[in-house]
PDB file of N, CA and C in Angstrom:
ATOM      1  N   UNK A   1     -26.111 -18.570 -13.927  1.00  0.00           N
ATOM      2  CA  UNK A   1     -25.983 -17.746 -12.729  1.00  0.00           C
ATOM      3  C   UNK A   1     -27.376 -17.313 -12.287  1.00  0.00           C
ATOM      4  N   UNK A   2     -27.378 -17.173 -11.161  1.00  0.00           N
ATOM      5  CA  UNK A   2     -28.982 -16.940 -10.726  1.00  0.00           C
ATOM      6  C   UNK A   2     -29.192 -15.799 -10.341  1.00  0.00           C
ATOM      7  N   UNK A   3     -30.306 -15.070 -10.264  1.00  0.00           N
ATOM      8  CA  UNK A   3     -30.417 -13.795 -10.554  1.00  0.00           C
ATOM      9  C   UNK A   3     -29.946 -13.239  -8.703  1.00  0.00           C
ATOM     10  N   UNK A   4     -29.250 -11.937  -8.730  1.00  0.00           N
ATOM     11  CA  UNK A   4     -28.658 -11.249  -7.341  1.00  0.00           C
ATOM     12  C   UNK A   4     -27.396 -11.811  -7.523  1.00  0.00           C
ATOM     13  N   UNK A   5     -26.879 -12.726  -8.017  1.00  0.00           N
ATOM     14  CA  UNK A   5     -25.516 -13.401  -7.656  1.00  0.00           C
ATOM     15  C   UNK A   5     -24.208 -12.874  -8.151  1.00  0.00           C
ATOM     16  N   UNK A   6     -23.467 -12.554  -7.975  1.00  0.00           N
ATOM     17  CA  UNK A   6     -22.542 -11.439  -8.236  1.00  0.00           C
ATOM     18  C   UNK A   6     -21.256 -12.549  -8.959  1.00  0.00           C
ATOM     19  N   UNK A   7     -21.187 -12.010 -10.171  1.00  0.00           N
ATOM     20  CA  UNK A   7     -20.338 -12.732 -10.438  1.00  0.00           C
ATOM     21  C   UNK A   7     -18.671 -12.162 -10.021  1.00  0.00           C
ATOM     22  N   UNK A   8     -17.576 -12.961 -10.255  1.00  0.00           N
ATOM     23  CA  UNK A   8     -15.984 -12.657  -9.843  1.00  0.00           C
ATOM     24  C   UNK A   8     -15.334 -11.723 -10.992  1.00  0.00           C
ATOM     25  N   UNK A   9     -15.760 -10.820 -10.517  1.00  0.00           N
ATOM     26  CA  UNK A   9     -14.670  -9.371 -11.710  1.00  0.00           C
ATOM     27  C   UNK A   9     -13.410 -10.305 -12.666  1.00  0.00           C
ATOM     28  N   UNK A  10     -13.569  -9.863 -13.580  1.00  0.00           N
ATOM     29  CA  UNK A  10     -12.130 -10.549 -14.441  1.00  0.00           C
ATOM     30  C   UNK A  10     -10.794  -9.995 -13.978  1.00  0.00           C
ATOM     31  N   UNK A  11     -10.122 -10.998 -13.995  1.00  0.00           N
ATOM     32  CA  UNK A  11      -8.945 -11.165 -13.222  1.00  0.00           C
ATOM     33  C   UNK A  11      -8.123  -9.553 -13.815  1.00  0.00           C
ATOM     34  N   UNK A  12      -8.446  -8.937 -15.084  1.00  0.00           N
ATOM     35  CA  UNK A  12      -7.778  -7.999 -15.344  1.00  0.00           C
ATOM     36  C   UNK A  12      -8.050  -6.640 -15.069  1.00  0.00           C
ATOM     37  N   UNK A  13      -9.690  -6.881 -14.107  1.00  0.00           N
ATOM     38  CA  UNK A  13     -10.016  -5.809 -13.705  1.00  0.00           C
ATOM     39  C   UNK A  13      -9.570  -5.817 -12.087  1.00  0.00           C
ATOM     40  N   UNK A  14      -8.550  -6.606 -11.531  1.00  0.00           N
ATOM     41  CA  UNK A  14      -8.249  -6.314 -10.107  1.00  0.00           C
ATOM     42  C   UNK A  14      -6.866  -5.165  -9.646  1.00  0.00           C
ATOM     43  N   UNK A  15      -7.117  -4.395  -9.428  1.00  0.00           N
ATOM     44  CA  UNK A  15      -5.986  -3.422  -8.860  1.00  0.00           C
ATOM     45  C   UNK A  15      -5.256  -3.488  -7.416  1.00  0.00           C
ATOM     46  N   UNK A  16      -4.499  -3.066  -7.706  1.00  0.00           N
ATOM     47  CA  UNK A  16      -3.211  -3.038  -6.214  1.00  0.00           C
ATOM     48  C   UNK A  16      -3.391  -2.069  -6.226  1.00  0.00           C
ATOM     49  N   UNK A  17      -3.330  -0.734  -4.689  1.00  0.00           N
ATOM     50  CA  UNK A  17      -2.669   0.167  -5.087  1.00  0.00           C
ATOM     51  C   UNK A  17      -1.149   0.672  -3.977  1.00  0.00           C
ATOM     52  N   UNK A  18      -0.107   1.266  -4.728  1.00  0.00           N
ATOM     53  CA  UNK A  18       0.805   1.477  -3.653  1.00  0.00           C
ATOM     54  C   UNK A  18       1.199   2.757  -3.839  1.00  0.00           C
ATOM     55  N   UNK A  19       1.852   3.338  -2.284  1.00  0.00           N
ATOM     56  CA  UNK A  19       2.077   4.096  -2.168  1.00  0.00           C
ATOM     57  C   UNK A  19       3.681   4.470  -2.124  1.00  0.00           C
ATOM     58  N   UNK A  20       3.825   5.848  -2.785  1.00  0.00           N
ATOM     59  CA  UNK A  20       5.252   6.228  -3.273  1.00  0.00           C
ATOM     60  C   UNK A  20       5.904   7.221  -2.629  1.00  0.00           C
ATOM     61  N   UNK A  21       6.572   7.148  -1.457  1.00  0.00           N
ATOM     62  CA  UNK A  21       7.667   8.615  -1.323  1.00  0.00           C
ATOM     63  C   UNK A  21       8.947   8.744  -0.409  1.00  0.00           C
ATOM     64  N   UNK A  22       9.173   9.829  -0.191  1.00  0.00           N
ATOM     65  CA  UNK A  22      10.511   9.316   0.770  1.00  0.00           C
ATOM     66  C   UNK A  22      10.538   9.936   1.968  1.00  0.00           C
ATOM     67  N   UNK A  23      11.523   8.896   2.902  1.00  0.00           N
ATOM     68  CA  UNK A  23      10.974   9.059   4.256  1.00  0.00           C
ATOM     69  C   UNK A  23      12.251  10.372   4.619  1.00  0.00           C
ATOM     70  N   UNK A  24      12.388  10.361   6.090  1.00  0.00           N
ATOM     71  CA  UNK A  24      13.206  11.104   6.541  1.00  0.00           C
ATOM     72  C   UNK A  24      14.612  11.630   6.212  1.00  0.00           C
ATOM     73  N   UNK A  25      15.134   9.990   6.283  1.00  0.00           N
ATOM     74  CA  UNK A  25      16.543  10.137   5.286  1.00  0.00           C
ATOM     75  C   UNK A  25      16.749  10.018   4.216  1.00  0.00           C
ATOM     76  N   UNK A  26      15.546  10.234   3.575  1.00  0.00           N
ATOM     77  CA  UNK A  26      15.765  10.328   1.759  1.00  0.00           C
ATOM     78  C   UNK A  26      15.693   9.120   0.813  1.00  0.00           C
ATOM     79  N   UNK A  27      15.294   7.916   1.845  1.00  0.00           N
ATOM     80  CA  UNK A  27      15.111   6.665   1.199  1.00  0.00           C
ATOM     81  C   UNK A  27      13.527   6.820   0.505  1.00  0.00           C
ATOM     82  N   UNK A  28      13.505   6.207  -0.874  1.00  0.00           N
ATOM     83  CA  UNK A  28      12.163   5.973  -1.328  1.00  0.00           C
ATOM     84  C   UNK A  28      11.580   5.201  -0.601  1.00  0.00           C
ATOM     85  N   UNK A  29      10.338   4.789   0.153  1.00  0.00           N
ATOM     86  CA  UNK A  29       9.271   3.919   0.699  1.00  0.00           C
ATOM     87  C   UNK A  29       8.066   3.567  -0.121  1.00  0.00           C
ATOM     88  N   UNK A  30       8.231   2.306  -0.704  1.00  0.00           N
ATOM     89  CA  UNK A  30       7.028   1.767  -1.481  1.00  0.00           C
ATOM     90  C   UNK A  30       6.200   1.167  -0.318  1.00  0.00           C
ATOM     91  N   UNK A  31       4.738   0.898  -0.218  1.00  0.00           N
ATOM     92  CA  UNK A  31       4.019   0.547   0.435  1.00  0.00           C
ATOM     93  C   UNK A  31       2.358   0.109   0.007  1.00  0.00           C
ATOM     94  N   UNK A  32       2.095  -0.967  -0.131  1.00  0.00           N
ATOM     95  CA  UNK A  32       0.777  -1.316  -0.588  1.00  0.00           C
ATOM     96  C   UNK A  32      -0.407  -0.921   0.796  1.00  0.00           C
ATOM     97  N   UNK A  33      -1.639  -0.751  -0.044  1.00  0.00           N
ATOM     98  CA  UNK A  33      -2.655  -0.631   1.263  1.00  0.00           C
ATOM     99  C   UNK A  33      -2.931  -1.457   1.916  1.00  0.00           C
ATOM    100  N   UNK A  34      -2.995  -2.666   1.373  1.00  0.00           N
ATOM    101  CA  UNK A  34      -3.049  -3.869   2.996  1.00  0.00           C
ATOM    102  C   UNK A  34      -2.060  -3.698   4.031  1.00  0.00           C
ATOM    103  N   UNK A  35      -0.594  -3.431   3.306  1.00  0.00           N
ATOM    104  CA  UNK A  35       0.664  -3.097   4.716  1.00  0.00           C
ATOM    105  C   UNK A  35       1.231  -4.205   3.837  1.00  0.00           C
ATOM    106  N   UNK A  36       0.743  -4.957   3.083  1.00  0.00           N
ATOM    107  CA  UNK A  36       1.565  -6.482   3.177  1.00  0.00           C
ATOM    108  C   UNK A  36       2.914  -6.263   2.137  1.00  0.00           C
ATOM    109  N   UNK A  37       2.797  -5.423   1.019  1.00  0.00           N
ATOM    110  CA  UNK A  37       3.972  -5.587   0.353  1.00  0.00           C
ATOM    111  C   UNK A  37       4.442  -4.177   0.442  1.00  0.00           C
ATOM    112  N   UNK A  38       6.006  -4.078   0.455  1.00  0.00           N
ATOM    113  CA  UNK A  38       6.546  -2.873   0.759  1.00  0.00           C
ATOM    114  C   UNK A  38       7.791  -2.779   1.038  1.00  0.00           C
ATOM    115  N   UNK A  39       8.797  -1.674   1.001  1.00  0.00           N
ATOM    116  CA  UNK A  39      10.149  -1.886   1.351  1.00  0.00           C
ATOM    117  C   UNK A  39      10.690  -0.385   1.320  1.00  0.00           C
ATOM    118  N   UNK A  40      11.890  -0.292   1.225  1.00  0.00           N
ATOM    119  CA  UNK A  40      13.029   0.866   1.045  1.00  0.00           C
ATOM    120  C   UNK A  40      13.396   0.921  -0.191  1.00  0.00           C
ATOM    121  N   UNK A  41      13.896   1.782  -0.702  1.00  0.00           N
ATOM    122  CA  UNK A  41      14.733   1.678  -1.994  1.00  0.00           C
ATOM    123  C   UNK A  41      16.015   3.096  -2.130  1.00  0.00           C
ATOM    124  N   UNK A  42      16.786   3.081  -2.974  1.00  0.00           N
ATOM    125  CA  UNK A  42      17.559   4.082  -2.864  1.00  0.00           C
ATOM    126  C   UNK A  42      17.352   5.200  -4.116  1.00  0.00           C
ATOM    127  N   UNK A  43      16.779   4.710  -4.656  1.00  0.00           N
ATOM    128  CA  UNK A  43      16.028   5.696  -5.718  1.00  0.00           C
ATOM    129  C   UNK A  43      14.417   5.565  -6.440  1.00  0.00           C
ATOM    130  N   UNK A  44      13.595   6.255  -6.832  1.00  0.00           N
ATOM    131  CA  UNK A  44      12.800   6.076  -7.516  1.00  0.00           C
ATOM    132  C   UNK A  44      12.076   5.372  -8.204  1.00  0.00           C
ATOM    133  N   UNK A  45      13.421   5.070  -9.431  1.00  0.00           N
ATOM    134  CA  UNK A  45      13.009   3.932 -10.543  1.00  0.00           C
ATOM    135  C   UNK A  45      13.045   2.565  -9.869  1.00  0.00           C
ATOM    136  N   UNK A  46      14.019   2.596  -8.947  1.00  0.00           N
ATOM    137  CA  UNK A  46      13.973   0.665  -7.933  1.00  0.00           C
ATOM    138  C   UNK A  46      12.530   1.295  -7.450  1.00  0.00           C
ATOM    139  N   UNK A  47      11.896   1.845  -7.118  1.00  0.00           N
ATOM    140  CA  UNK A  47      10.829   1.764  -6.154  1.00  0.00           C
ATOM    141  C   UNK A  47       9.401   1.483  -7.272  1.00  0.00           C
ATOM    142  N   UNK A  48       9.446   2.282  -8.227  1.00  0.00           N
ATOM    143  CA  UNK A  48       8.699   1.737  -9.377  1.00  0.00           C
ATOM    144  C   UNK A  48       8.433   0.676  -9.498  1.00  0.00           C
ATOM    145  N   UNK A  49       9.981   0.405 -10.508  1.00  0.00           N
ATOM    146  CA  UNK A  49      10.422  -1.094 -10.813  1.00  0.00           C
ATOM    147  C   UNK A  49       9.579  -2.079  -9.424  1.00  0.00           C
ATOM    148  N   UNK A  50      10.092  -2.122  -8.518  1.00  0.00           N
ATOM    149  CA  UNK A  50       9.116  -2.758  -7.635  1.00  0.00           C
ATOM    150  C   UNK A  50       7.710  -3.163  -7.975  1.00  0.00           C
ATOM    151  N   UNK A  51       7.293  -2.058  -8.206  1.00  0.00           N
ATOM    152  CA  UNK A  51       5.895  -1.809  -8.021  1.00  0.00           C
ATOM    153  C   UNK A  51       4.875  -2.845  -9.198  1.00  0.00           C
ATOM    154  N   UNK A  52       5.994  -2.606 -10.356  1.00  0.00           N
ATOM    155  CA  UNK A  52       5.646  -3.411 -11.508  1.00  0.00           C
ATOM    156  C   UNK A  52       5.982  -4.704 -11.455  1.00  0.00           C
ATOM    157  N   UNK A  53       7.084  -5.186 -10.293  1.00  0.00           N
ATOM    158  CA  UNK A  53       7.486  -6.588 -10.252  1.00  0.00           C
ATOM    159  C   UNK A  53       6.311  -7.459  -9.209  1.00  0.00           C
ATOM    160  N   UNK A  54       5.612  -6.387  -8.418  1.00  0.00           N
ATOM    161  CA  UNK A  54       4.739  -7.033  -7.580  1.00  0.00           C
ATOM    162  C   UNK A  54       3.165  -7.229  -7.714  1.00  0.00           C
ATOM    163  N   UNK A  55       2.724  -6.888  -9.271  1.00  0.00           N
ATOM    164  CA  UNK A  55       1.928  -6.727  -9.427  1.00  0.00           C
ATOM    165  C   UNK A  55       1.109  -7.815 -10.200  1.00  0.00           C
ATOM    166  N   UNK A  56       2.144  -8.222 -10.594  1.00  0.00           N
ATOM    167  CA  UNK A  56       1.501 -10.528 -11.526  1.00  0.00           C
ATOM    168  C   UNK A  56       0.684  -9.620 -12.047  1.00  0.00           C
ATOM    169  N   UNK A  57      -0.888 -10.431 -12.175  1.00  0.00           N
ATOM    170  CA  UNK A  57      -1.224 -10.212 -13.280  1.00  0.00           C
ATOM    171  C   UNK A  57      -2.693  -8.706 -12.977  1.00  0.00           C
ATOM    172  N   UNK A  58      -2.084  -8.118 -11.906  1.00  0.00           N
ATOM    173  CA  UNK A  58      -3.065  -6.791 -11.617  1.00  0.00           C
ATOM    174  C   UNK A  58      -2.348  -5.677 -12.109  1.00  0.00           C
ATOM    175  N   UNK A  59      -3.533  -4.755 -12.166  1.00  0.00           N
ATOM    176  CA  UNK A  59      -2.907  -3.484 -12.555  1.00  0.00           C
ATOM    177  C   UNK A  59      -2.926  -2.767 -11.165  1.00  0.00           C
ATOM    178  N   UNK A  60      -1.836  -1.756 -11.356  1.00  0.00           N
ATOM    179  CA  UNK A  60      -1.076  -1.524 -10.324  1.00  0.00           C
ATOM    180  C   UNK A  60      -1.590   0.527 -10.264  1.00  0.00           C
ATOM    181  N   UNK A  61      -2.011   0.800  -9.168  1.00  0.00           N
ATOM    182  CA  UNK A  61      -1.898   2.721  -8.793  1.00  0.00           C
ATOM    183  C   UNK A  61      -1.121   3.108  -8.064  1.00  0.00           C
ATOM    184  N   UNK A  62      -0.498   3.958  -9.119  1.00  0.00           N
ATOM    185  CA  UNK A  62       0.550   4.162  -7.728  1.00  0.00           C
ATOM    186  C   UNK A  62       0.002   5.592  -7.284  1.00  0.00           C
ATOM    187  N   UNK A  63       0.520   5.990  -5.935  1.00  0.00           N
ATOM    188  CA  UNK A  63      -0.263   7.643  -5.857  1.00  0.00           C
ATOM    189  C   UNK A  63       0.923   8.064  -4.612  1.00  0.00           C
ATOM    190  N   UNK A  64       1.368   8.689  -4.931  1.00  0.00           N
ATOM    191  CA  UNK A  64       3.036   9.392  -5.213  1.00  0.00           C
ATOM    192  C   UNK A  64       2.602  10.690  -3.641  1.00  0.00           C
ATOM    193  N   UNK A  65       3.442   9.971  -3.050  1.00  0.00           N
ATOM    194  CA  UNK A  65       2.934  11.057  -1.444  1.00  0.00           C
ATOM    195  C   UNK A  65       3.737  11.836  -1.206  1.00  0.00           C
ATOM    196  N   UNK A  66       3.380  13.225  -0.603  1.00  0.00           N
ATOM    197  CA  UNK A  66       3.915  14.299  -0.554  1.00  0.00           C
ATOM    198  C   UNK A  66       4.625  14.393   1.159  1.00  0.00           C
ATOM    199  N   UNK A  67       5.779  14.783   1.118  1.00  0.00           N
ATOM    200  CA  UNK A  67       6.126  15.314   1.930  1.00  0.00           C
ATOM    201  C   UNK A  67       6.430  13.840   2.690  1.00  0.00           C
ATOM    202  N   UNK A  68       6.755  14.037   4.275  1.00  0.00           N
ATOM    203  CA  UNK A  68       7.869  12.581   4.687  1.00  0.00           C
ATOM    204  C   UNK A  68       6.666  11.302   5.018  1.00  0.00           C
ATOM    205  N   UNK A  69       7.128  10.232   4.387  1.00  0.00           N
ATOM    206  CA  UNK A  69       6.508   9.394   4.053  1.00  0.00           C
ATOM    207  C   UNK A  69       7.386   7.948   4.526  1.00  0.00           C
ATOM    208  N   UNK A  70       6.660   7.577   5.962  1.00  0.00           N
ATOM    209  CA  UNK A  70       7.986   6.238   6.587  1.00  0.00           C
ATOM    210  C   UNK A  70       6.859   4.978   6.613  1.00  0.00           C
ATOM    211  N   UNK A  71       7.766   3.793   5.878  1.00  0.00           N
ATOM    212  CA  UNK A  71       7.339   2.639   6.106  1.00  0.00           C
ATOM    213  C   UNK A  71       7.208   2.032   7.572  1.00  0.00           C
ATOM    214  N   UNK A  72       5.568   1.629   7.412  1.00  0.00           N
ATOM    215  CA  UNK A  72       5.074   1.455   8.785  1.00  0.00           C
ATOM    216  C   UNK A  72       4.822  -0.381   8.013  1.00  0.00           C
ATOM    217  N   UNK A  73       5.581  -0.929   8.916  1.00  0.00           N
ATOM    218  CA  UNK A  73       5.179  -2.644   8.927  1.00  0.00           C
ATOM    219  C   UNK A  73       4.788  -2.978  10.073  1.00  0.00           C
ATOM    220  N   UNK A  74       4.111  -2.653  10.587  1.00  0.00           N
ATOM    221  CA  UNK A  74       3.619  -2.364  12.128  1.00  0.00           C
ATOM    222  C   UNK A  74       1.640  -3.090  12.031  1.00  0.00           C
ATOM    223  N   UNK A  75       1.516  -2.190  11.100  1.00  0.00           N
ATOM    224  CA  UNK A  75       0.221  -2.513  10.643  1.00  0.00           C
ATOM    225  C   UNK A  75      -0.088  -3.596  10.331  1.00  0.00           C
ATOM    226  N   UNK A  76      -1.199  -4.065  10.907  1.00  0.00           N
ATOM    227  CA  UNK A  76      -1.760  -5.927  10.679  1.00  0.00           C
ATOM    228  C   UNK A  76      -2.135  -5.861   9.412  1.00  0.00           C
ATOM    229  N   UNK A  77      -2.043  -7.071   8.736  1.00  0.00           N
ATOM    230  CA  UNK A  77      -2.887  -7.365   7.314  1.00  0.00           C
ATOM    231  C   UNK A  77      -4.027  -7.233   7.287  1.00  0.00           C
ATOM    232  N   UNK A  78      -4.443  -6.430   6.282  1.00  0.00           N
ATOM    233  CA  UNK A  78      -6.061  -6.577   6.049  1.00  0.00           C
ATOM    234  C   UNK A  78      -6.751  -5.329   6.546  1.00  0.00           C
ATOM    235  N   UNK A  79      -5.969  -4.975   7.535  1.00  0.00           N
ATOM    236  CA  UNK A  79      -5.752  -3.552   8.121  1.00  0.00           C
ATOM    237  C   UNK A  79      -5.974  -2.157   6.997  1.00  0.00           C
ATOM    238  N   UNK A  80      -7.100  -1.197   6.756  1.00  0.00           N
ATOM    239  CA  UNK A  80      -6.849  -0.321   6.245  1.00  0.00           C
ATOM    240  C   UNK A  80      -6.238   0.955   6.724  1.00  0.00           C
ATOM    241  N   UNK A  81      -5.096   1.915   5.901  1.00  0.00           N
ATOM    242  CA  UNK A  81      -5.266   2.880   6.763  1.00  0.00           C
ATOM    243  C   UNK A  81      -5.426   4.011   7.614  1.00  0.00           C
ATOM    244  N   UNK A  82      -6.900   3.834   7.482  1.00  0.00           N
ATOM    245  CA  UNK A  82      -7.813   4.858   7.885  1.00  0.00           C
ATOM    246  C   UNK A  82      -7.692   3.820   9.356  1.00  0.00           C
ATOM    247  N   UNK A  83      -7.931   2.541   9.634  1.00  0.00           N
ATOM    248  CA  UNK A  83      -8.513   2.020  10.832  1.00  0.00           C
ATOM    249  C   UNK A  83      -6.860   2.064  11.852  1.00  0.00           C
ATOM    250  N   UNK A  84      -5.761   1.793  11.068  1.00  0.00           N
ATOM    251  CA  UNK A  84      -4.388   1.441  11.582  1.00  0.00           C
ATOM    252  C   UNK A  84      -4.264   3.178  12.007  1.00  0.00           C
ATOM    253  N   UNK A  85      -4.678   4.041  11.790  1.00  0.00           N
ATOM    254  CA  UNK A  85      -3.896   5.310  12.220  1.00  0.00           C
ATOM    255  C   UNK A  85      -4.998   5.780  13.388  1.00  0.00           C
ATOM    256  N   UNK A  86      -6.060   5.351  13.061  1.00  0.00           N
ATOM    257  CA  UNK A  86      -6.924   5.272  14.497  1.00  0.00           C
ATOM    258  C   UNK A  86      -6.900   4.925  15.853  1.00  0.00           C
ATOM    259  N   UNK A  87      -6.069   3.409  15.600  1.00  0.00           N
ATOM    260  CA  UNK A  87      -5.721   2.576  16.448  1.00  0.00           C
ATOM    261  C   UNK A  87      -4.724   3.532  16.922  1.00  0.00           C
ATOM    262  N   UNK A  88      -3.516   3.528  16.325  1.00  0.00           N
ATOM    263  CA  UNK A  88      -2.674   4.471  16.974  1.00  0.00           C
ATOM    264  C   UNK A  88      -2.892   5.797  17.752  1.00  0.00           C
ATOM    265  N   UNK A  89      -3.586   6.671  17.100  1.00  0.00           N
ATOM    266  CA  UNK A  89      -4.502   7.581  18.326  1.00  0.00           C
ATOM    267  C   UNK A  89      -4.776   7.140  19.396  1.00  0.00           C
ATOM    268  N   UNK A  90      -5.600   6.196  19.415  1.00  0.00           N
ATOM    269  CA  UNK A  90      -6.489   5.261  20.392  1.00  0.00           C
ATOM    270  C   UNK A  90      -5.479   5.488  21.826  1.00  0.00           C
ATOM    271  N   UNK A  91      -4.280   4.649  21.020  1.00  0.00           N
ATOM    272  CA  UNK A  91      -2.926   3.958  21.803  1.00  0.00           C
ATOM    273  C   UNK A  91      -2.318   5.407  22.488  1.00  0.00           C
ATOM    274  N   UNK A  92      -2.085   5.978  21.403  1.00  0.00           N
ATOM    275  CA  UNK A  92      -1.426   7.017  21.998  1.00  0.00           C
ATOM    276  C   UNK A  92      -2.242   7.898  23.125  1.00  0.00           C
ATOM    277  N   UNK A  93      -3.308   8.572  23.171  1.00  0.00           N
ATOM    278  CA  UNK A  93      -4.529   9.160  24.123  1.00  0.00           C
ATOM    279  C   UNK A  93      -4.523   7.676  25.287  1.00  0.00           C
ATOM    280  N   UNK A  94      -4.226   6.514  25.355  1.00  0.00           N
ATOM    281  CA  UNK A  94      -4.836   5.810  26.357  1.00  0.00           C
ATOM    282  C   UNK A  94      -3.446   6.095  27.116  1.00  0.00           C
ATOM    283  N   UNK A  95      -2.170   6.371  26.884  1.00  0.00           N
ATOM    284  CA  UNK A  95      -0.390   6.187  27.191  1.00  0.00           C
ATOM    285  C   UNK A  95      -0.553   7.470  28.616  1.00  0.00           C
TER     286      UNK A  95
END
């Protein structure tokens, strides 16, 4: 390897992280930070369980959100969101 060249983190140091809580009507909402993986669930442990089924061979954070929490699939991939809730401002102030 030549010197500056960054080598590829070991595959066991890559993390997911998703987000955990429930929306309006009391459904759990799992949600990863890209937007890309995510769903409903009717309790907790399915929303977990999820979390651990989507994770192959990364380790997984989950960080457990307070108060009403609705799955947005709205958001483009790749999308963080800090930039996706911006946009929406944006949208909303231009309306």
């Amino acid at each position: 390897m030549k010197i500056g060249q960054e080598a590829e983190p070991p595959s066991g140091s890559r993390q997911s992280i998703f987000m955990i809580g429930q929306d309006g009507g009391g459904n759990w909402v799992v949600q990863d930070l890209s937007g890309v993986h995510g769903g409903l669930f009717i309790d907790r442990a399915s929303a977990l369980r999820y979390v651990g089924s989507e994770g192959g061979d990364c380790r997984q954070v989950v960080v457990m959100v307070s108060g009403v929490f609705e799955l947005d699939m709205t958001r483009a991939a790749g999308t963080t969101p800090r930039q996706h809730f911006a946009d929406l401002r944006r949208e909303k102030r231009a309306a």
